[in-house]
Protein backbone atom coordinates (compact mmCIF):
# COMPACT_ATOMS: atom_id res chain seq x y z
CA UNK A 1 36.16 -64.39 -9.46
CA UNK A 2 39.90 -65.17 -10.50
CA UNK A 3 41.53 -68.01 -9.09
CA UNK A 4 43.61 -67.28 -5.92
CA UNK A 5 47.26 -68.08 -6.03
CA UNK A 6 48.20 -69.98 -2.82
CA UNK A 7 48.46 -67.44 0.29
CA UNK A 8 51.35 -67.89 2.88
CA UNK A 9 50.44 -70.52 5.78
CA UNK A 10 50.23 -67.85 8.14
CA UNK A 11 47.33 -65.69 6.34
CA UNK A 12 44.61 -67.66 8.01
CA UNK A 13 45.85 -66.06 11.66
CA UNK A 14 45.61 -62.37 10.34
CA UNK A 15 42.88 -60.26 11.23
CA UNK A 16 39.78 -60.22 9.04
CA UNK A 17 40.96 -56.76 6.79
CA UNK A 18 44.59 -57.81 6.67
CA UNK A 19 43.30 -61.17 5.11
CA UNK A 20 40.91 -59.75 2.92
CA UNK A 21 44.08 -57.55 1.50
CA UNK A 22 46.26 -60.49 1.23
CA UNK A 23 43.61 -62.25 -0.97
CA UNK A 24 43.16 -59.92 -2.81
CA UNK A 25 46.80 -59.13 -3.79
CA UNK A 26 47.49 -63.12 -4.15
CA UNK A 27 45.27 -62.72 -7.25
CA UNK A 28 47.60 -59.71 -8.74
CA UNK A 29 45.97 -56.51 -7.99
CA UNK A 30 48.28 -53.72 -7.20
CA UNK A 31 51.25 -55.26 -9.45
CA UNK A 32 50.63 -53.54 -12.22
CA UNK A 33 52.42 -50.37 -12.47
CA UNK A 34 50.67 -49.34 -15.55
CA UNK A 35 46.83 -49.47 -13.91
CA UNK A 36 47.34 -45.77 -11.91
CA UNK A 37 49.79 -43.54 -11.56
CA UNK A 38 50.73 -40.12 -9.59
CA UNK A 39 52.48 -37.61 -9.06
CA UNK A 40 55.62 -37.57 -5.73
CA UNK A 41 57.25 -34.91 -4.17
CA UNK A 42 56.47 -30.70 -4.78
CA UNK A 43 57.99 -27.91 -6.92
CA UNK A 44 60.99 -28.66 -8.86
CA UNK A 45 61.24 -32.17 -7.06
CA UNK A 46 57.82 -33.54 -8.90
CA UNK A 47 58.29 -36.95 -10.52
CA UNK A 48 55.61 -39.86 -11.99
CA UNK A 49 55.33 -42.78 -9.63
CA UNK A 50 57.86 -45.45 -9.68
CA UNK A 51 56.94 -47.93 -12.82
CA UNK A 52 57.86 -51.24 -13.10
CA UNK A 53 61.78 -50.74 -13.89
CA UNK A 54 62.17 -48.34 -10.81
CA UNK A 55 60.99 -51.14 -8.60
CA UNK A 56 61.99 -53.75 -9.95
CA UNK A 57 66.05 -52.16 -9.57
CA UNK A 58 65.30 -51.19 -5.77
CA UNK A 59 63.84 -55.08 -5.51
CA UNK A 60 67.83 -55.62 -6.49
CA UNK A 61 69.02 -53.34 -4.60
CA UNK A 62 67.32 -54.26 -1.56
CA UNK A 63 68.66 -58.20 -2.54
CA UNK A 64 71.86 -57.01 -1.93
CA UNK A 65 71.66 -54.97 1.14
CA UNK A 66 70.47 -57.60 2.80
CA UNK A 67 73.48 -60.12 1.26
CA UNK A 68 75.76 -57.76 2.90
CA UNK A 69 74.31 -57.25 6.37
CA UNK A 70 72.13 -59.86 7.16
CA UNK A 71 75.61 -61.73 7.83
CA UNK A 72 75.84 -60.07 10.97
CA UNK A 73 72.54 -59.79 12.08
CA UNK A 74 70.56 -63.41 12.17
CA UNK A 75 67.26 -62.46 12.30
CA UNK A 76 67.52 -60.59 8.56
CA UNK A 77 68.34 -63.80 7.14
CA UNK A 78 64.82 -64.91 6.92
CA UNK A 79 63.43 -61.77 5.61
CA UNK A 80 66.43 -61.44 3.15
CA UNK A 81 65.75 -64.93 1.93
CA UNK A 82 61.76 -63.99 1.36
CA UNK A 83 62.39 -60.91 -0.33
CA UNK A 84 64.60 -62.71 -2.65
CA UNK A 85 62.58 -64.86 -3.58
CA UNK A 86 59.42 -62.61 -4.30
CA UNK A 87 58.22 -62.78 -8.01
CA UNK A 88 60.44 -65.99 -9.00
CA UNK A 89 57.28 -67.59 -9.97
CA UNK A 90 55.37 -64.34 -11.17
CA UNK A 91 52.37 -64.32 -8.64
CA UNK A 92 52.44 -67.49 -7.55
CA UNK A 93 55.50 -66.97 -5.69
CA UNK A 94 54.78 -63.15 -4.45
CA UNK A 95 55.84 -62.73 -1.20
CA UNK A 96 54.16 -60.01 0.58
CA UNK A 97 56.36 -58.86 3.18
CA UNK A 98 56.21 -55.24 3.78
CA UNK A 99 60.20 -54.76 2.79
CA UNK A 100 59.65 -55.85 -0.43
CA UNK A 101 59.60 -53.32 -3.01
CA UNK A 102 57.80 -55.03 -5.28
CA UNK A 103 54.49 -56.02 -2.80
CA UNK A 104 54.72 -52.43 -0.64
CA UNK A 105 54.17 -50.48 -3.56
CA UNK A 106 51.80 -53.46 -5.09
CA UNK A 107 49.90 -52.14 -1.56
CA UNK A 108 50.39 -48.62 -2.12
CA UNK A 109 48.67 -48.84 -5.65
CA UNK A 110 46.28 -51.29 -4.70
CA UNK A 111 44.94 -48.57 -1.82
CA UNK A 112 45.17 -45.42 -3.99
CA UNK A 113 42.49 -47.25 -6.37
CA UNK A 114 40.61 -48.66 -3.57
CA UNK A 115 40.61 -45.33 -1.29
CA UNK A 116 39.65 -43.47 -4.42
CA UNK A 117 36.50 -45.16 -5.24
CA UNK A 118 35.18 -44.97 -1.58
CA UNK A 119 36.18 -41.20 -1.67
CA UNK A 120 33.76 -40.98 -4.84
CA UNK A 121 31.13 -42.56 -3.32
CA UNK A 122 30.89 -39.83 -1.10
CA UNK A 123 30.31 -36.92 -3.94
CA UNK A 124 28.88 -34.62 -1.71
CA UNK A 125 31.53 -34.71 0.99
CA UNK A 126 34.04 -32.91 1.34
CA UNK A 127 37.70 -34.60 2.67
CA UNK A 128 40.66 -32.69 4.06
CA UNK A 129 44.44 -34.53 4.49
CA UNK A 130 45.40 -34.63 8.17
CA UNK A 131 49.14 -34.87 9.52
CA UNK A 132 49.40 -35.86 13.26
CA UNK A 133 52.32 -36.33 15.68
CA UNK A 134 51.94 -37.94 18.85
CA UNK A 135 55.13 -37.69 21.10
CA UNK A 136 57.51 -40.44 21.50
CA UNK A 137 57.36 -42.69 23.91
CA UNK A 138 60.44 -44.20 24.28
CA UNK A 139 63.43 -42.89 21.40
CA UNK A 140 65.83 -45.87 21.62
CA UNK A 141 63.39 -48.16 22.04
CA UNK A 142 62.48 -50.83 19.07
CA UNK A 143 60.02 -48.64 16.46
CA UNK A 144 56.30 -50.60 16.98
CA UNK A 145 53.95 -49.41 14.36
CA UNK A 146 51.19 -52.20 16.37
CA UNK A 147 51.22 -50.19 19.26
CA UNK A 148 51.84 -46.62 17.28
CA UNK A 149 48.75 -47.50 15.24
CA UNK A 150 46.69 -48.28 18.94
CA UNK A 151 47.17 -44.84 19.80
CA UNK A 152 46.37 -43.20 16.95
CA UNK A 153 43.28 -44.97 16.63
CA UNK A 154 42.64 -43.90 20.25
CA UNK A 155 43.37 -40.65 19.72
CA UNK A 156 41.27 -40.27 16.63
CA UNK A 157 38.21 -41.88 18.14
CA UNK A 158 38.39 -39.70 21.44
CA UNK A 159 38.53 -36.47 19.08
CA UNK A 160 35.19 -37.45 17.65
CA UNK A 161 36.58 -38.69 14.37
CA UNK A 162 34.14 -41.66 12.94
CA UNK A 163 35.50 -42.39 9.01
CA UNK A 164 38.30 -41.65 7.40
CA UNK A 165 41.80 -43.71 6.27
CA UNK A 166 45.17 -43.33 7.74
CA UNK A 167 48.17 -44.60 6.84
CA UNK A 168 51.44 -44.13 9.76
CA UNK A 169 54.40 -43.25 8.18
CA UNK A 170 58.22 -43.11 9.95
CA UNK A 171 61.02 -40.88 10.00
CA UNK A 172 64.32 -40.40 11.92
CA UNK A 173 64.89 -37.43 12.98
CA UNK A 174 67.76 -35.73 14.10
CA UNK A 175 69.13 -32.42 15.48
CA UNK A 176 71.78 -30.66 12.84
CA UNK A 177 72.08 -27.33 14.32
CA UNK A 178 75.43 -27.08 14.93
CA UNK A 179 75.78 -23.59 16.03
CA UNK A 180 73.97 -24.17 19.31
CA UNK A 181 75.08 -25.84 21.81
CA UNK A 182 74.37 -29.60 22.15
CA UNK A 183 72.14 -28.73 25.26
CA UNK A 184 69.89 -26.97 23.28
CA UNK A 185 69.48 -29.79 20.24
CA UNK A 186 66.62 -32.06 20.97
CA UNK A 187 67.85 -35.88 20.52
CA UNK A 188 68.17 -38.17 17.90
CA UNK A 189 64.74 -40.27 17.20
CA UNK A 190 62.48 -42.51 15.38
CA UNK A 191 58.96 -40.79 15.09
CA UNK A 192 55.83 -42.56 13.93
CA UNK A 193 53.66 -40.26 12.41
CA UNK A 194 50.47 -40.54 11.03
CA UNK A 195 48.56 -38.89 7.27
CA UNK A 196 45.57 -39.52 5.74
CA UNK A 197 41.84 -38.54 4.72
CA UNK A 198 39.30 -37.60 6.74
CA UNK A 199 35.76 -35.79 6.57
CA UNK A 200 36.08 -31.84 6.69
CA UNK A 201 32.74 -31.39 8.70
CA UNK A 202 34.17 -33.60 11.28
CA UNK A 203 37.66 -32.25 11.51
CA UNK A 204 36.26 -28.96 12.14
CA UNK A 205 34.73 -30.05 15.62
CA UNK A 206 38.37 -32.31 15.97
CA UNK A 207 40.89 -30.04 15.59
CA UNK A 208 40.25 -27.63 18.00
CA UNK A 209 40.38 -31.28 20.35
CA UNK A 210 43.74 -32.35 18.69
CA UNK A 211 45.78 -29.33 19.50
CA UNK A 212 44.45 -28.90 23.09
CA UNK A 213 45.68 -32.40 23.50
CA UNK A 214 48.87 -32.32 20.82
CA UNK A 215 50.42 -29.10 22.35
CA UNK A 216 53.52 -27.29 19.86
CA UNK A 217 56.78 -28.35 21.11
CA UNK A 218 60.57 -27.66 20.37
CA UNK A 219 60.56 -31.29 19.19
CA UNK A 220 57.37 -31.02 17.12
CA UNK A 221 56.95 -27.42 16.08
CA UNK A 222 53.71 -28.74 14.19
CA UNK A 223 51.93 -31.76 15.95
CA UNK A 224 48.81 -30.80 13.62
CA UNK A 225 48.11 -30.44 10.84
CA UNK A 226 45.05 -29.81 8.37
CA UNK A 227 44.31 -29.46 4.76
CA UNK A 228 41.92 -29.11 2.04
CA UNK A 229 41.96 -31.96 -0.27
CA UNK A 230 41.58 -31.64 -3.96
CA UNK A 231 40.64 -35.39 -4.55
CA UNK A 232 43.92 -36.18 -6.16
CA UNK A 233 45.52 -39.34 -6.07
CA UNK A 234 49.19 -38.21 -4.45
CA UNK A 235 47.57 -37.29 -1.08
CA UNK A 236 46.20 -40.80 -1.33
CA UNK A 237 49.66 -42.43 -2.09
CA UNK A 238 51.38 -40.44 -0.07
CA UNK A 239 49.03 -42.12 3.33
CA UNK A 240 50.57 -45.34 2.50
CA UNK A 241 54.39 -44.80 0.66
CA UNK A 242 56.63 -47.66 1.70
CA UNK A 243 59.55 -45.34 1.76
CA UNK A 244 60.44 -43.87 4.77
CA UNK A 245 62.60 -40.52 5.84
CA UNK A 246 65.82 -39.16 7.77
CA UNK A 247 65.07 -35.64 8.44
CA UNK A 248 67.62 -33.25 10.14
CA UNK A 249 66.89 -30.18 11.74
CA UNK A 250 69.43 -27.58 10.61
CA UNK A 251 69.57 -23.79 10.32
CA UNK A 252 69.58 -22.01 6.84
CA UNK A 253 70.35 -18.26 6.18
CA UNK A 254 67.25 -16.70 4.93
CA UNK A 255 67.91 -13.99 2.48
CA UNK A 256 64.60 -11.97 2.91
CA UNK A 257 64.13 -12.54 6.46
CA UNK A 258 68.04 -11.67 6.83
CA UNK A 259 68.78 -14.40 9.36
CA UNK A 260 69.27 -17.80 9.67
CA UNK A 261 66.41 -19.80 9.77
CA UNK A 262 65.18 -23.54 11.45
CA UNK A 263 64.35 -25.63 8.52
CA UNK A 264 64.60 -29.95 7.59
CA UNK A 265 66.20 -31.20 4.88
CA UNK A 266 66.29 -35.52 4.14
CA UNK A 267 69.10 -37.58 3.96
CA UNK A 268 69.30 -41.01 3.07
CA UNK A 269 68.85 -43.56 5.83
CA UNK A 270 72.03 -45.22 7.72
CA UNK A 271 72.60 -48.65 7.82
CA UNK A 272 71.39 -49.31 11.23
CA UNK A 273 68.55 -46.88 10.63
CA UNK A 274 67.57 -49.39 7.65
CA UNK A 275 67.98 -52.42 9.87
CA UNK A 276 65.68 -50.33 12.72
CA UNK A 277 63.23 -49.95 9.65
CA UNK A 278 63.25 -53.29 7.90
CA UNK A 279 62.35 -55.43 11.78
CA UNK A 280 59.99 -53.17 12.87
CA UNK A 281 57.71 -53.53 9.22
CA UNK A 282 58.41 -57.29 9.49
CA UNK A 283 56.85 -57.15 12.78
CA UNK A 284 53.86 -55.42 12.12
CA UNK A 285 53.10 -57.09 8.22
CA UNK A 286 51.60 -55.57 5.40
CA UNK A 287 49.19 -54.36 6.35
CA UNK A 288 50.30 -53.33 10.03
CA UNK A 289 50.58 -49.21 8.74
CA UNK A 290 47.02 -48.90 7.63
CA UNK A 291 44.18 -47.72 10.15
CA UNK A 292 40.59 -47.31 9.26
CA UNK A 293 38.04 -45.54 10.96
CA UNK A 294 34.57 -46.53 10.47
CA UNK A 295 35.35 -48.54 7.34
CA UNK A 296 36.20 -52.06 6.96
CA UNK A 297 37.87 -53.58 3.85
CA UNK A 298 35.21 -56.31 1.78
CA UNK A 299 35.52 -58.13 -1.83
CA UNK A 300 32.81 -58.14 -3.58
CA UNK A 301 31.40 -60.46 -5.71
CA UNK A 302 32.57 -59.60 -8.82
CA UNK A 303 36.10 -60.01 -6.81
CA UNK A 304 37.36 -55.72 -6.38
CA UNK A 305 38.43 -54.91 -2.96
CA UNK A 306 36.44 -52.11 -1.69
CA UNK A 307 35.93 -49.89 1.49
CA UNK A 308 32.52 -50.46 3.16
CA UNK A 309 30.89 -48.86 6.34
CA UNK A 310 32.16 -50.70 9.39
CA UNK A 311 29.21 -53.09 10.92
């Protein structure tokens, strides 16, 4: 096995699969941008998956959001000042937080490689994607992916799901419909959501379960959804991307339908949408985003990170 680069003083408190994932990426895996690659976004919007010179200019980008506001907020200056200091060292020095550009896409590749080979060793399977959307439970309230990620897991066990990976993802969403009246627009919100991989022969008992309990809503026009999965690698990334979304609601004139249409379009996060963002991943760590059903995270003994049955 390689030799371990020093893990931060806090590791040895993390539970069992977060530790095994911070061991593994103290030795390097998941930094190199050049080991796998995918494909982001749809249609005319496709692009190859950030490479090292992408991340490495939102790493200083990032640097100098938080010079600039963690002046007025305290609690950013600790987080600014490990963020900055992620990579000084090469991996010696990685920092791991989950704002970092640099280590939350090191975990995003590091996950695509390791989902992958579980998915394979399952050739006779097949997976679909899933999409779920639990209501929220309190909209200004501070954004808790630990508790977000407690009832998902509840929710997926009580529909009779037993393996699959998950990944919750976040979004603000707000209400751009202008030509109704403000009594009609839903209000602005943060919205933990959750995507990821699951078996097809369970999720057709599940779903049928998931929408009785997951009811459409003006809010959530879709609280589930499922999909066939081709075994590609963006579905995979996409469970775990360390960027998150605004999303407004707005109304767009449809030329074939001949009317104006509900539709989202993304925006780039505010400032205090950011700040909402960066405390609530700095609360929950690394790893806090990823829930596994029926699978546990191992290294083996030639020292790969791998997905085994849970015991």
């Amino acid at each position: 096995m390689p030799k371990l680069a020093p893990l931060p003083k806090d590791t040895i408190a993390l539970p069992e699969s977060a530790r095994v994932v911070a061991t593994e990426m103290a030795t390097g895996a998941g930094y190199n941008t050049g080991a796998v690659a995918w494909i982001v976004g749809r249609g005319r919007r496709r692009k190859p998956s950030p490479n090292r010179a992408m991340i490495r200019a939102r790493h200083g980008r990032l640097r100098r959001w938080f010079r600039k506001h963690s002046r007025a907020h305290d609690d950013l200056v600790a987080i600014s000042s490990t963020v900055a200091a992620c990579g000084q060292r090469r991996l010696r020095h990685r920092c791991r937080h989950p704002a970092c550009p640099r280590c939350a896409h090191a975990l995003q590749r590091l996950l695509v490689q390791v989902v992958h080979r579980c998915r394979v060793r399952y050739p006779s399977e097949a997976w679909v994607t899933m999409s779920i959307i639990l209501p929220v439970l309190e909209p200004a309230g501070a954004i808790d992916f630990v508790a977000e990620r407690e009832r998902y897991a509840a929710l997926l066990r009580a529909s009779g799901i037993t393996l699959g990976v998950f990944g919750l993802d976040l979004s603000f969403n707000e209400d751009d419909r202008r030509a109704l009246p403000a009594a009609e627009r839903f209000a602005p919100h943060a919205c933990v959501h959750l995507f990821g991989l699951a078996l097809a022969a369970e999720m057709a008992a599940a779903e049928p379960e998931l929408k009785r309990r997951l009811p459409a809503t003006d809010v959530i026009r879709r609280p589930v959804r499922i999909k066939s999965w081709d075994g590609g690698l963006t579905a995979i990334a996409y469970a775990h991307k360390p960027e998150f979304q605004r999303r407004q609601t707005i109304l767009k004139f449809d030329k074939r339908r001949g009317k104006s249409v509900r539709t989202t379009r993304n925006r780039p996060l505010t400032v205090e949408q950011q700040i909402r963002a960066v405390r609530a991943l700095d609360r929950a760590g690394l790893t806090g985003r990823i829930i596994l059903v029926g699978l546990d995270f191992k290294i083996t003994n030639l020292g790969r990170l791998q997905l085994v049955p849970a015991t």
